[in-house]
N, C-alpha and C. Protein backbone atom coordinates (compact mmCIF):
# COMPACT_ATOMS: atom_id res chain seq x y z
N UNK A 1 6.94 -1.30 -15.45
CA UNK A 1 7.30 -1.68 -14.10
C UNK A 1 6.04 -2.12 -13.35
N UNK A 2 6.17 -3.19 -12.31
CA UNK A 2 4.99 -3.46 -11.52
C UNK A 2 4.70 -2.59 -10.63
N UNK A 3 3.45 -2.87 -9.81
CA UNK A 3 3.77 -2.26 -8.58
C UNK A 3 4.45 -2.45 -7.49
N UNK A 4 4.71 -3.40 -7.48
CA UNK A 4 5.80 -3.93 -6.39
C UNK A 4 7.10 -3.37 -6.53
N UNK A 5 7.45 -3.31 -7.72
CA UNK A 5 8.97 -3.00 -8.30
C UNK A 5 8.94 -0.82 -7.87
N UNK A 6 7.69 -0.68 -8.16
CA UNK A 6 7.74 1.07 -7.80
C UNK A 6 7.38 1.66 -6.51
N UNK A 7 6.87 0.65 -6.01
CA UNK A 7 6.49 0.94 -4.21
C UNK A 7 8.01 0.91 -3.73
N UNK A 8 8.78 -0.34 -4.15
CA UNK A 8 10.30 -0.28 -3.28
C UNK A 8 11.01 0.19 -4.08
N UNK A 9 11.28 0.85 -5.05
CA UNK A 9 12.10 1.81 -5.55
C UNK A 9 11.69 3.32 -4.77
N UNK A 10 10.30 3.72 -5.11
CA UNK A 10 9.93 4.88 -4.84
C UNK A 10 9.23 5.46 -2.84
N UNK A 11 9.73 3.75 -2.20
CA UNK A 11 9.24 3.92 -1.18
C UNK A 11 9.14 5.41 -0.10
N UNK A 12 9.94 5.95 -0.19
CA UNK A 12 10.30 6.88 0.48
C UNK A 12 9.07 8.24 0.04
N UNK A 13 9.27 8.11 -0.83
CA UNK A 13 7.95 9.13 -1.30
C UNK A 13 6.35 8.64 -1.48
N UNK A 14 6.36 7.74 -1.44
CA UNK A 14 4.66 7.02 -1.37
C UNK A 14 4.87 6.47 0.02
N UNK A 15 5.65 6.74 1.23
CA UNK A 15 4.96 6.16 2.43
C UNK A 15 4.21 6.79 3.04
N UNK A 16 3.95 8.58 3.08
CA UNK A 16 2.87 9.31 3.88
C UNK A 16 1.60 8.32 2.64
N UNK A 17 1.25 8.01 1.74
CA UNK A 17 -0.26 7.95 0.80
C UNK A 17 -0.26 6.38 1.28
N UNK A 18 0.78 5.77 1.38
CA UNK A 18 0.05 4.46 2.01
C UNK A 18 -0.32 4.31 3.30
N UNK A 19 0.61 4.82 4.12
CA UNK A 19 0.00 5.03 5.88
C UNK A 19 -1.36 5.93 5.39
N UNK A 20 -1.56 7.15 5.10
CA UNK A 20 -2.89 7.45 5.01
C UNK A 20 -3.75 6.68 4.30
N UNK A 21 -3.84 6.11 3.43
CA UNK A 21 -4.65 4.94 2.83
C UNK A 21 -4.95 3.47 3.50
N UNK A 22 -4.13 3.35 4.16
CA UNK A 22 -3.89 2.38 4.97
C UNK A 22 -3.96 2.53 6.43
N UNK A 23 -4.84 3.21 7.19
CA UNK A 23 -4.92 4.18 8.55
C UNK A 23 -4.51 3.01 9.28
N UNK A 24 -4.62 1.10 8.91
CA UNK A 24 -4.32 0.59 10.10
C UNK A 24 -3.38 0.07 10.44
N UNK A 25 -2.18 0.89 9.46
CA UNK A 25 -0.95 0.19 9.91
C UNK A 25 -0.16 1.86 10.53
N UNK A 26 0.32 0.97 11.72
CA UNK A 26 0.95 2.30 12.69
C UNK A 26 2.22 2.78 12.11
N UNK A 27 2.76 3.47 13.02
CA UNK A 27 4.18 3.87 12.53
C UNK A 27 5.14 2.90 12.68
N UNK A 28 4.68 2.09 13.99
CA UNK A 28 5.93 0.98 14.09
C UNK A 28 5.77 -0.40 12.98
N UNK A 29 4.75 -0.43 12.45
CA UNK A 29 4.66 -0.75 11.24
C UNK A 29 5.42 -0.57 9.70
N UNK A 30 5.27 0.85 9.60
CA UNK A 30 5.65 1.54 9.16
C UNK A 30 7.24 1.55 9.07
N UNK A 31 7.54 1.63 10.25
CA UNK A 31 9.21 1.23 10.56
C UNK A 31 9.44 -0.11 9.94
N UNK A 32 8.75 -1.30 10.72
CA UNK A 32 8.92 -2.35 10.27
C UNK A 32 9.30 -3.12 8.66
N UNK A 33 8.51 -2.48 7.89
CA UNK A 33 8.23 -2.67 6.55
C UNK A 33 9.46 -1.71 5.84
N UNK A 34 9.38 -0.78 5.80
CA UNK A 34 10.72 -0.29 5.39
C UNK A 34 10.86 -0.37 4.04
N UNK A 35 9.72 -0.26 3.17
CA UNK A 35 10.39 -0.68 1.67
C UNK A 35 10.08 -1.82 1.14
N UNK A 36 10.17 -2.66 1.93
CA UNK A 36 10.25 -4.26 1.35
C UNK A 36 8.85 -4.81 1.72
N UNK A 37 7.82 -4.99 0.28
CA UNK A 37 6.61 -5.28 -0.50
C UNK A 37 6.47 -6.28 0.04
N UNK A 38 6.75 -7.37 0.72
CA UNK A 38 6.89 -8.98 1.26
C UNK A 38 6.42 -7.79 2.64
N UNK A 39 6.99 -7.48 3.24
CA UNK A 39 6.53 -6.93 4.98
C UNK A 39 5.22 -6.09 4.65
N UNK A 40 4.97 -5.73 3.97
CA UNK A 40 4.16 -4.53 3.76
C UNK A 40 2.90 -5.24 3.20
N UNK A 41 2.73 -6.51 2.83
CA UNK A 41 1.57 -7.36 2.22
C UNK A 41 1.54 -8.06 3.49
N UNK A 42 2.58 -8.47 4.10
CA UNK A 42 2.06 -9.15 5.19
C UNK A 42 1.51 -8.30 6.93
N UNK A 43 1.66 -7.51 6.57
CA UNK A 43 1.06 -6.35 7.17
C UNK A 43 -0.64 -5.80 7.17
N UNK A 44 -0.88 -5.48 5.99
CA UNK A 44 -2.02 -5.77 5.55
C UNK A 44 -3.02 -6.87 5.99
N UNK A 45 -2.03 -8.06 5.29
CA UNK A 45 -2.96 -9.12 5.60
C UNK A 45 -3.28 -9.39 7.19
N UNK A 46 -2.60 -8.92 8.23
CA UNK A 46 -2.30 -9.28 9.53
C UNK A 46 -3.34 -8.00 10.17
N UNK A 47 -3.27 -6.55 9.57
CA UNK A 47 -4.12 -5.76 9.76
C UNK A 47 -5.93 -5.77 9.37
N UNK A 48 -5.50 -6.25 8.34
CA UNK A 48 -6.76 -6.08 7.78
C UNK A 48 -7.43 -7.74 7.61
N UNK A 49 -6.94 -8.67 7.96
CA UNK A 49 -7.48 -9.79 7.95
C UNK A 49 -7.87 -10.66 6.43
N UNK A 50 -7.14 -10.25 5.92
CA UNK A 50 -7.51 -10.43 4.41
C UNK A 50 -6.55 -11.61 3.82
N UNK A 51 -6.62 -12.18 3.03
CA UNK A 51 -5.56 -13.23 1.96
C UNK A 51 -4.33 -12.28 1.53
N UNK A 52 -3.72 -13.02 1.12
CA UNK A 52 -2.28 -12.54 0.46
C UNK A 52 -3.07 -11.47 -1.04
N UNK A 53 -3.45 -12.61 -1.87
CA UNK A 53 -4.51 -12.24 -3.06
C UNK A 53 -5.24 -10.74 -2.67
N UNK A 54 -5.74 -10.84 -1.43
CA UNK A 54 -6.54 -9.42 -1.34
C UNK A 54 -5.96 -8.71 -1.20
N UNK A 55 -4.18 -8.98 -0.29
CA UNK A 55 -3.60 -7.28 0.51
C UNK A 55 -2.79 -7.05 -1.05
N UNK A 56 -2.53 -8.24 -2.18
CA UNK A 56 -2.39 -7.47 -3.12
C UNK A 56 -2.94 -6.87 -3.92
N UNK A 57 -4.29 -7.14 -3.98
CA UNK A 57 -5.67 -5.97 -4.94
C UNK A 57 -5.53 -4.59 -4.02
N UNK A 58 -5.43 -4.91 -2.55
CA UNK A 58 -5.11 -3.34 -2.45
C UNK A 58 -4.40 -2.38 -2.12
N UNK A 59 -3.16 -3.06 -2.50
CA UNK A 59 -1.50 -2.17 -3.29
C UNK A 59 -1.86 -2.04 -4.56
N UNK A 60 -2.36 -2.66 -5.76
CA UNK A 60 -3.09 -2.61 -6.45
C UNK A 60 -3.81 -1.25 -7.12
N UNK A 61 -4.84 -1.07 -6.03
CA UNK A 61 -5.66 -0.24 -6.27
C UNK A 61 -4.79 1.62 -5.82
N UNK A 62 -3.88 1.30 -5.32
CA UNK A 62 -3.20 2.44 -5.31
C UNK A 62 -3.13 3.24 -6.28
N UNK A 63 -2.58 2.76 -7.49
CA UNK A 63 -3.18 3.17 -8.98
C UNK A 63 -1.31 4.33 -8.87
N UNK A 64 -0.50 3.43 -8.71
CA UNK A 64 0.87 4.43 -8.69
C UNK A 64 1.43 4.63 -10.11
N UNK A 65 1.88 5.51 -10.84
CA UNK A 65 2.69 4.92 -12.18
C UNK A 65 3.49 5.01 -12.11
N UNK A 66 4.82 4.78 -12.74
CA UNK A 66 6.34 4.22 -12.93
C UNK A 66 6.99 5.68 -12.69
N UNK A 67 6.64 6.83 -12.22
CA UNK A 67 7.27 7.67 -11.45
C UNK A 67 6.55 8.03 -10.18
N UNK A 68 6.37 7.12 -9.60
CA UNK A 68 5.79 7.15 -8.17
C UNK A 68 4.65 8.06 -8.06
N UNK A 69 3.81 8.46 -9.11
CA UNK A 69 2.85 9.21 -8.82
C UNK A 69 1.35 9.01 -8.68
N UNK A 70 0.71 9.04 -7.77
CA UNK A 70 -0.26 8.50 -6.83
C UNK A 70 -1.45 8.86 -7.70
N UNK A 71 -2.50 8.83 -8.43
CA UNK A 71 -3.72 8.91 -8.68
C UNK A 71 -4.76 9.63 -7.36
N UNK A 72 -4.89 10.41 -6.95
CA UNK A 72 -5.49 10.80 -5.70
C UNK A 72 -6.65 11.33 -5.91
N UNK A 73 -7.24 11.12 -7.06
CA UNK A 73 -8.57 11.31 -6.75
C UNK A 73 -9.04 9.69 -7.04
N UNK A 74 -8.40 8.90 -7.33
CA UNK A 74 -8.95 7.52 -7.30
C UNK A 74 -9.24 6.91 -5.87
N UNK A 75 -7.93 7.26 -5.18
CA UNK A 75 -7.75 7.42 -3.81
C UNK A 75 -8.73 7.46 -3.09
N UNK A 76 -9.33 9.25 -3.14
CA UNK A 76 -10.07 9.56 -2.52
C UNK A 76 -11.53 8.88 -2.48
N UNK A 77 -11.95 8.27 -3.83
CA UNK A 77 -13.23 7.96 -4.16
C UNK A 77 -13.25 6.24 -3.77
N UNK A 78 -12.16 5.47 -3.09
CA UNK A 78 -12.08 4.14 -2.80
C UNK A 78 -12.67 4.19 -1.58
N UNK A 79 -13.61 3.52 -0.93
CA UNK A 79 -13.81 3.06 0.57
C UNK A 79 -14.54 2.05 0.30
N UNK A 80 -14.90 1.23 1.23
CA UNK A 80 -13.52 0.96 2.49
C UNK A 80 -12.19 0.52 1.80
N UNK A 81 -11.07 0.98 2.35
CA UNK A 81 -9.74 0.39 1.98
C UNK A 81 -9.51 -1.67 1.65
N UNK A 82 -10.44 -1.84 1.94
CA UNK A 82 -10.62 -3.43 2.38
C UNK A 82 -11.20 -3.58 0.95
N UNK A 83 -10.54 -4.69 0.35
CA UNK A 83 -11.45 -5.26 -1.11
C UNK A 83 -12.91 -5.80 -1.08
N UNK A 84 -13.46 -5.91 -1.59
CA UNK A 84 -14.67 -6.37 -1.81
C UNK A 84 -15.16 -7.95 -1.86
């Protein structure tokens, strides 16, 4: 499975690790996006000022596997949230 395909399947349980990973998207953001990987890249890109290409290196770098489970010490050791 991609990541796209396990972010909106598993949305509901990876939205506290992306709002925290993602500190600059608010809650009404958050509302906004809802699941759907198209709002949630363009979010990014609108937050963070970045290309399409970049806000997807860092959904990407989330490092989720095909049961929604988050890598969190990869997590922890990424800064800035912003690609390189």
């Amino acid at each position: 499975m991609d990541m796209k395909t396990i972010l909106e399947a598993k949305w509901y349980q990876l939205e506290g690790t992306v709002r925290q990973k993602f500190g600059e998207l608010t809650h009404n953001d958050m509302a906004e996006i809802n699941g759907r990987i198209e709002a949630l890249l363009g979010k990014l890109q609108e937050r963070y000022d970045v290309s399409l290409e970049e806000a997807e290196q860092m959904l990407t770098r989330l490092n989720v596997d095909a049961d929604g489970n988050v890598d969190s010490l990869k997590l922890d050791a990424e800064a800035p949230d912003q690609p390189s």
